[in-house]
Each structure stands twice: as structure tokens, then as C-alpha cells.
N, C-alpha and C. Protein backbone atom coordinates (compact mmCIF):
# COMPACT_ATOMS: atom_id res chain seq x y z
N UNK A 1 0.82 -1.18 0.00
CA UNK A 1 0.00 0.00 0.00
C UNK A 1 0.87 1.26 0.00
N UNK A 2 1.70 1.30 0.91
CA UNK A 2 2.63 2.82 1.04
C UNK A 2 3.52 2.71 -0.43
N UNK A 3 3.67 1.81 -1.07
CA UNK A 3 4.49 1.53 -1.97
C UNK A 3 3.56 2.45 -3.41
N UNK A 4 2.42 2.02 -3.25
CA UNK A 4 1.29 2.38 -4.29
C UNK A 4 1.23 4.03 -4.27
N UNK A 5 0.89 4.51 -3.04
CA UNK A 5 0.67 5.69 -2.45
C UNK A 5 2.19 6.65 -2.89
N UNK A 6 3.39 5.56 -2.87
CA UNK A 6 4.89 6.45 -3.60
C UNK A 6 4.56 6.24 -4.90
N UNK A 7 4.01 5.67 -5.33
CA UNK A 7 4.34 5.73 -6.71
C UNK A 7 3.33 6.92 -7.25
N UNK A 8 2.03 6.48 -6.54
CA UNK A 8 0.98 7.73 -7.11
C UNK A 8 1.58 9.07 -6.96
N UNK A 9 2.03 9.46 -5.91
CA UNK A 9 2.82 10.68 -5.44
C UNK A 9 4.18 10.86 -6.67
N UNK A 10 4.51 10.48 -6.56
CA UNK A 10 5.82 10.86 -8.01
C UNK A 10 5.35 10.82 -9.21
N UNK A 11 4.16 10.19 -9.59
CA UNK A 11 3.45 10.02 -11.00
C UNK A 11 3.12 12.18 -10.65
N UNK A 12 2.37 12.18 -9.95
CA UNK A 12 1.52 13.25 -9.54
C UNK A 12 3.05 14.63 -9.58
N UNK A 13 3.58 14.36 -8.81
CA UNK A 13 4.62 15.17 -9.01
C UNK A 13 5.27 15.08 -10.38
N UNK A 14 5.81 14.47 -11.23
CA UNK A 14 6.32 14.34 -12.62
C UNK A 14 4.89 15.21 -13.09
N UNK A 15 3.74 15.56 -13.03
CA UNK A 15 3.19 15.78 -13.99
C UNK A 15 2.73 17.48 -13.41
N UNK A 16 2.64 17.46 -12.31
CA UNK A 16 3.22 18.88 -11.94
C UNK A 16 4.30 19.48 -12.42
N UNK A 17 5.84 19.23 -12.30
CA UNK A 17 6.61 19.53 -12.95
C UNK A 17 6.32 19.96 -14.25
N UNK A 18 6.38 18.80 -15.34
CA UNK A 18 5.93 18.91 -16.45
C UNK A 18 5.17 20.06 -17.17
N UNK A 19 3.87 20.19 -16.18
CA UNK A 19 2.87 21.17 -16.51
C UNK A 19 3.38 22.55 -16.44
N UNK A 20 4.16 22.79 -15.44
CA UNK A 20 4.96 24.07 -14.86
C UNK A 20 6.11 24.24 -16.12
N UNK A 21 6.45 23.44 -16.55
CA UNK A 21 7.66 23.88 -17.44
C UNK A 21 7.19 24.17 -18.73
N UNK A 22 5.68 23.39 -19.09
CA UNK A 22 5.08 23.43 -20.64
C UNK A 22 4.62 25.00 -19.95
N UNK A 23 4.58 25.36 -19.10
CA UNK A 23 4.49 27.26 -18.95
C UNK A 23 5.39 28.21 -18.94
N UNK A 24 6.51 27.79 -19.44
CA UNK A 24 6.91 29.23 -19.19
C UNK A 24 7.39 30.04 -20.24
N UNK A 25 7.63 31.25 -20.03
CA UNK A 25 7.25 32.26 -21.32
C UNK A 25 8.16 32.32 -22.06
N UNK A 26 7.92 32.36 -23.49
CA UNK A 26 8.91 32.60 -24.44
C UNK A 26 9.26 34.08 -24.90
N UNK A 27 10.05 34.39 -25.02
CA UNK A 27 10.56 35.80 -24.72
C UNK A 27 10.75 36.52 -26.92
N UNK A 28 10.66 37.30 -26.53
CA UNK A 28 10.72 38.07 -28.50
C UNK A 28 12.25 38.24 -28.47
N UNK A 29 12.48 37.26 -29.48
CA UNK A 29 13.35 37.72 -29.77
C UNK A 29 14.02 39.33 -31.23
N UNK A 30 12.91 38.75 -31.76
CA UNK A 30 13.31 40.18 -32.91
C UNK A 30 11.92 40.44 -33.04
N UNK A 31 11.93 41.43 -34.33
CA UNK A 31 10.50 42.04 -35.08
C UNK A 31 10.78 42.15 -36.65
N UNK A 32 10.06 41.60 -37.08
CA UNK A 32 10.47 41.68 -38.34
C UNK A 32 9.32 43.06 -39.29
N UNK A 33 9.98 44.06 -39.62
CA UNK A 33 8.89 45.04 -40.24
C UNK A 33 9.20 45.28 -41.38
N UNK A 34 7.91 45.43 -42.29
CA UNK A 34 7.65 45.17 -43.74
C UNK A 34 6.48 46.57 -43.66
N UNK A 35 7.14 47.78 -44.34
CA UNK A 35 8.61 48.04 -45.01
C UNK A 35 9.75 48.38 -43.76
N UNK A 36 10.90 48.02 -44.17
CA UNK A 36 12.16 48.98 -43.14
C UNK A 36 12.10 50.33 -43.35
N UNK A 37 11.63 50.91 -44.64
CA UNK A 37 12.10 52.19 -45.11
C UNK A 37 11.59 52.49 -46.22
N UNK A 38 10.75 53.67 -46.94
CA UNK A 38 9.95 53.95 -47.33
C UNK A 38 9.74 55.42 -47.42
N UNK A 39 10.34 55.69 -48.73
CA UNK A 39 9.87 57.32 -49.64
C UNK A 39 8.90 57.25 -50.29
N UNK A 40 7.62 58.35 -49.58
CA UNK A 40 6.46 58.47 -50.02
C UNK A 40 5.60 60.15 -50.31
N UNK A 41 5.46 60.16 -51.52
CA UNK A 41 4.99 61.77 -51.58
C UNK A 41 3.85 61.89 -50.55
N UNK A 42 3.90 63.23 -50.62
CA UNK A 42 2.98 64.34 -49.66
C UNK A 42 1.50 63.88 -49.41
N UNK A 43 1.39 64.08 -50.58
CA UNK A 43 -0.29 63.43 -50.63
C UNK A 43 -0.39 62.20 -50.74
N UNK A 44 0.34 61.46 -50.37
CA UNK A 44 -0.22 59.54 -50.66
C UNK A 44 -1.26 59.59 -49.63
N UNK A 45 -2.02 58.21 -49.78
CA UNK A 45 -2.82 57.26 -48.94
C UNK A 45 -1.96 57.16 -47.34
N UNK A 46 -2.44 57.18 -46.46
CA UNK A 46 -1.89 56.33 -45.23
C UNK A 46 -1.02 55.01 -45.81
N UNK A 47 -0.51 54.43 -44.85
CA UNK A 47 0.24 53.27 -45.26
C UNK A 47 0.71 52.22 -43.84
N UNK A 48 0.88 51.19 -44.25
CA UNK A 48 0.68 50.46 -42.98
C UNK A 48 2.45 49.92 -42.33
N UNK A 49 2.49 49.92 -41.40
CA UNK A 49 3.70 49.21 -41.05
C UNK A 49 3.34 47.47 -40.43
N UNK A 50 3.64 46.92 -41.08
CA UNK A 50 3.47 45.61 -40.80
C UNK A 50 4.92 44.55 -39.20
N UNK A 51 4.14 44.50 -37.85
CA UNK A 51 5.56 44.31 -37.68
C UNK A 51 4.68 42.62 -36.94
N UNK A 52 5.66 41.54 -37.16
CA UNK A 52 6.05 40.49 -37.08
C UNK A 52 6.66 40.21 -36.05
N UNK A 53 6.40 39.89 -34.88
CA UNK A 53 6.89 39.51 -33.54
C UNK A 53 7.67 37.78 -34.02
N UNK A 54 8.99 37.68 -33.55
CA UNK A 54 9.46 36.47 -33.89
C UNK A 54 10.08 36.25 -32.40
N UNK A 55 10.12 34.89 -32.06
CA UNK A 55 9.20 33.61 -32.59
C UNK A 55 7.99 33.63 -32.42
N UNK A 56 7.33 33.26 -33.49
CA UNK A 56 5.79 33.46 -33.88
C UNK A 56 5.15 32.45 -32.29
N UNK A 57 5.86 31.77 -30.90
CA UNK A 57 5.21 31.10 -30.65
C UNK A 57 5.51 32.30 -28.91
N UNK A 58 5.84 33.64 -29.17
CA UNK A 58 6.46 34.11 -28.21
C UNK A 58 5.21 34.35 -27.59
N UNK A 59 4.99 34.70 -25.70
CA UNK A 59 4.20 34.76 -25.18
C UNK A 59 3.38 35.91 -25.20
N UNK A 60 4.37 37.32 -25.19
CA UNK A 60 4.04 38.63 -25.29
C UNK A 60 3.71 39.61 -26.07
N UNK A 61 3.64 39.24 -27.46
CA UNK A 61 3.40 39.91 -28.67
C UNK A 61 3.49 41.61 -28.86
N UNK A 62 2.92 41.96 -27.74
CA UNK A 62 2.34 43.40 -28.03
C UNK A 62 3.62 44.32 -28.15
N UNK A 63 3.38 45.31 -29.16
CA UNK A 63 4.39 46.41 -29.53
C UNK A 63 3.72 48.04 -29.80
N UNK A 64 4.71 48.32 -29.13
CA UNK A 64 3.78 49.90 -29.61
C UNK A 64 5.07 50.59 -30.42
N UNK A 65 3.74 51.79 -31.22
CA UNK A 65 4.70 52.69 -32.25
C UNK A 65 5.03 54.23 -32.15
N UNK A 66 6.25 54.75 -32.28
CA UNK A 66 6.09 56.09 -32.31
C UNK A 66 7.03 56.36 -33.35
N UNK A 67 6.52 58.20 -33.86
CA UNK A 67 6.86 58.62 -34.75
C UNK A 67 8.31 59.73 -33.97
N UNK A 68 9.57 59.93 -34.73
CA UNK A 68 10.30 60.54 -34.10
C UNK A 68 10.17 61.95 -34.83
N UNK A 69 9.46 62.19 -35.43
CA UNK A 69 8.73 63.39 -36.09
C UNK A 69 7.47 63.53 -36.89
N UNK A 70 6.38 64.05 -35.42
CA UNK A 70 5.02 64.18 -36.37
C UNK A 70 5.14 65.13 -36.74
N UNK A 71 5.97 65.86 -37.41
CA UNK A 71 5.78 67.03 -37.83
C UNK A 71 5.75 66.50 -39.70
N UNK A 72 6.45 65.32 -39.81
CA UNK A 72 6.56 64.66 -40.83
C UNK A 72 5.59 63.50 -40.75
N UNK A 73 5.20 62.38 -40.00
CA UNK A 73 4.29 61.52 -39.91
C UNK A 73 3.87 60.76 -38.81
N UNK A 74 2.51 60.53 -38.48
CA UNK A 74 2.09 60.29 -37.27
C UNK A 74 1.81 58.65 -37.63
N UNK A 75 2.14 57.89 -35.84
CA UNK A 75 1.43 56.62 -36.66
C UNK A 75 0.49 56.31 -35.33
N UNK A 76 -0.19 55.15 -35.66
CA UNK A 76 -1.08 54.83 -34.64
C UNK A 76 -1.16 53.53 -34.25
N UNK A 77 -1.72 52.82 -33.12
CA UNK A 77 -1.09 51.79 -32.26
C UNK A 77 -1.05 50.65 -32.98
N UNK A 78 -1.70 50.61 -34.30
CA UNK A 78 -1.80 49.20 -35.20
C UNK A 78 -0.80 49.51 -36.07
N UNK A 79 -0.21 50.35 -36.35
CA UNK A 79 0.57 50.59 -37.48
C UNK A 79 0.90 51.80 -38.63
N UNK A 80 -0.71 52.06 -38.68
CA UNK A 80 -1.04 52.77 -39.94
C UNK A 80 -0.31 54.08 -39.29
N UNK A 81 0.60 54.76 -40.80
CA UNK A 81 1.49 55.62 -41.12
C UNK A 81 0.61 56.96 -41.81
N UNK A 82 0.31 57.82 -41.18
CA UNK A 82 0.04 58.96 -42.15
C UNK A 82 0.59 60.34 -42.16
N UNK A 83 1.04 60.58 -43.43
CA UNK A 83 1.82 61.67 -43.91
C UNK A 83 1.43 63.47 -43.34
N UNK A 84 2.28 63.74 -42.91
CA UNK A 84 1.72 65.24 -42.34
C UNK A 84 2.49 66.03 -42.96
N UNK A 85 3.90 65.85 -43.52
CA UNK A 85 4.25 66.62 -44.44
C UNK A 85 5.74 66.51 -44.58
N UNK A 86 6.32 67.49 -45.37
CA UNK A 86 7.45 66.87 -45.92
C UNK A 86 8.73 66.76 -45.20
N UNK A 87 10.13 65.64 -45.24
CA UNK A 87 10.95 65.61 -44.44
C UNK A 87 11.32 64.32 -43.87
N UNK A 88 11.79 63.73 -43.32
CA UNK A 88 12.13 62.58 -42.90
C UNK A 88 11.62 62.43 -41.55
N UNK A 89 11.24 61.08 -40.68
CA UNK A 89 11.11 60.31 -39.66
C UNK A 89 12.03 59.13 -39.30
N UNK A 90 11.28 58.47 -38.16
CA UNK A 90 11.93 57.22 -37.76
C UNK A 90 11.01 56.75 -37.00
N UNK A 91 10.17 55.57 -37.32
CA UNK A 91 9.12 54.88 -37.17
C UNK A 91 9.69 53.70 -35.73
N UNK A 92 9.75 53.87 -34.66
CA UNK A 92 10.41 53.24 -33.54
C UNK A 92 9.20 51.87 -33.39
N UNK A 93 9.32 51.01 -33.39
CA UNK A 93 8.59 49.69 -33.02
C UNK A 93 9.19 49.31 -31.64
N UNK A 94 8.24 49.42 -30.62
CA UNK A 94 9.03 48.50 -29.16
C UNK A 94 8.41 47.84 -28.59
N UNK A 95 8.85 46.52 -28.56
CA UNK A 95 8.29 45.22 -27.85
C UNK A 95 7.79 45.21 -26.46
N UNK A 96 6.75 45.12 -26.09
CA UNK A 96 7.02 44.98 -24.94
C UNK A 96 7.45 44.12 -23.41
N UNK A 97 7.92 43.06 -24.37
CA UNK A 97 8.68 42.16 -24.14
C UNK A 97 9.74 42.45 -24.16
N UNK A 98 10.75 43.05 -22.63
CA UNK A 98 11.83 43.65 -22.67
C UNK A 98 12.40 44.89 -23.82
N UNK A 99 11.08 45.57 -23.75
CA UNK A 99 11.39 46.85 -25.05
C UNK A 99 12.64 46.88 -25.81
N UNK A 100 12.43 46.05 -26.54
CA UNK A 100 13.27 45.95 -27.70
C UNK A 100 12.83 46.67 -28.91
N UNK A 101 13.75 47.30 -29.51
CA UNK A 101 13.65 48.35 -30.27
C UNK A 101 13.49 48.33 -31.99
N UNK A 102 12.89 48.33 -32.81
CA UNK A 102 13.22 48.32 -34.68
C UNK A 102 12.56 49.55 -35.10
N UNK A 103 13.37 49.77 -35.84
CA UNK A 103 12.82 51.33 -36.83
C UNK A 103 12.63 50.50 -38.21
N UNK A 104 12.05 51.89 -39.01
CA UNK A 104 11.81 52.06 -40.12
C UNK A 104 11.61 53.37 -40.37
N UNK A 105 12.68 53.61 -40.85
CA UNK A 105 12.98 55.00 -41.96
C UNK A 105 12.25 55.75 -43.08
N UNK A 106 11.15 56.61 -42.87
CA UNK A 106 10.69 57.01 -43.85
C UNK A 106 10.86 58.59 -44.27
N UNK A 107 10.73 58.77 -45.54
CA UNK A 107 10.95 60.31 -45.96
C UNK A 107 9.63 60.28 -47.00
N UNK A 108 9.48 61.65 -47.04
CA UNK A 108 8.19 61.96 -47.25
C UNK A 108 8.84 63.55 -48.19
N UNK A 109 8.33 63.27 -49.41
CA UNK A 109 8.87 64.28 -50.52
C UNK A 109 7.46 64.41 -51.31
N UNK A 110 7.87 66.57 -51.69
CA UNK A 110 7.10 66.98 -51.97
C UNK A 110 6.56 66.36 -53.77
């Protein structure tokens, strides 16, 4: 009986373990953004920044965006890029998974 009762107990523990380790978080390692960089006249359409959290199986996904000149283009928390006028930016992507950092370079001509 106590023999049964060790074994149930270490079955039970192995699968505790187990369960605890199939949890724990996978961390971002990069971002992949589509475009890096991008010259676009005055009057275009909005335009989207596409960014790609890698590894696609990471726990934390979320990234936010800022523009390092809205005086040239503003963006907003999904991506979308719109033109305010002419001059260059730097489109900052940061993980928030240990804020890790990717740009994308855009200029904006009259």
C-alpha cells in the first residue's frame, strides 16, 4: 500500500513539474517590419507598417509605435502611417517584451 501511495505521489509530481515547465514564457526575440524604409509623396494614402513579432510562438506579442517626427508623420497603435508633411522620420517599433527596439525610416517628398 505505502508503496502504491509512492508511486501515485511521483506520477503526480512528474506531472506537476511537467505542466509548470510546458508554462513558461517565451521571450521576443526580434521584429520583423515590412517596409524597413519607405519614400512616399505628400499626398499619398496612409500606409501600414506591418511588424512580425518572432518567434511566432512568443508569449508577449504586443508592440507599440512612435513617430520621431510628427511634424513629418504620425502613426497609430496598429501601425497605420500617415503623412503630415514633408521631411524625414523614424518609425520606432518596441516590444514589450523587454522593449526591444526596430525602426523604419521614412521620408516623405514633396
Amino acid at each position: 500500500m505505502k508503496r502504491n501511495l509512492f508511486n501515485f505521489i511521483t506520477v503526480a509530481l512528474l506531472l506537476i513539474v511537467a505542466a509548470v515547465a510546458c508554462g513558461k514564457d517565451v521571450s521576443v526575440k526580434s521584429v520583423s517590419l515590412d517596409p524597413t524604409s519607405k519614400t512616399v509623396y505628400i499626398d499619398e494614402d496612409p500606409f501600414l507598417i506591418r511588424a512580425t513579432v518572432l518567434p511566432g510562438d512568443a508569449t508577449n506579442k504586443e508592440v507599440s509605435c512612435k513617430s520621431s517626427n510628427e511634424d513629418v508623420v504620425k502613426v497609430d497603435v496598429r501601425g497605420w502611417v500617415t503623412i503630415k508633411g514633408a521631411g524625414e522620420a523614424k518609425i520606432t517599433v518596441t516590444t514589450e517584451d523587454k522593449g526591444k527596439k526596430f525602426e523604419c525610416k521614412v521620408k516623405v517628398v514633396k
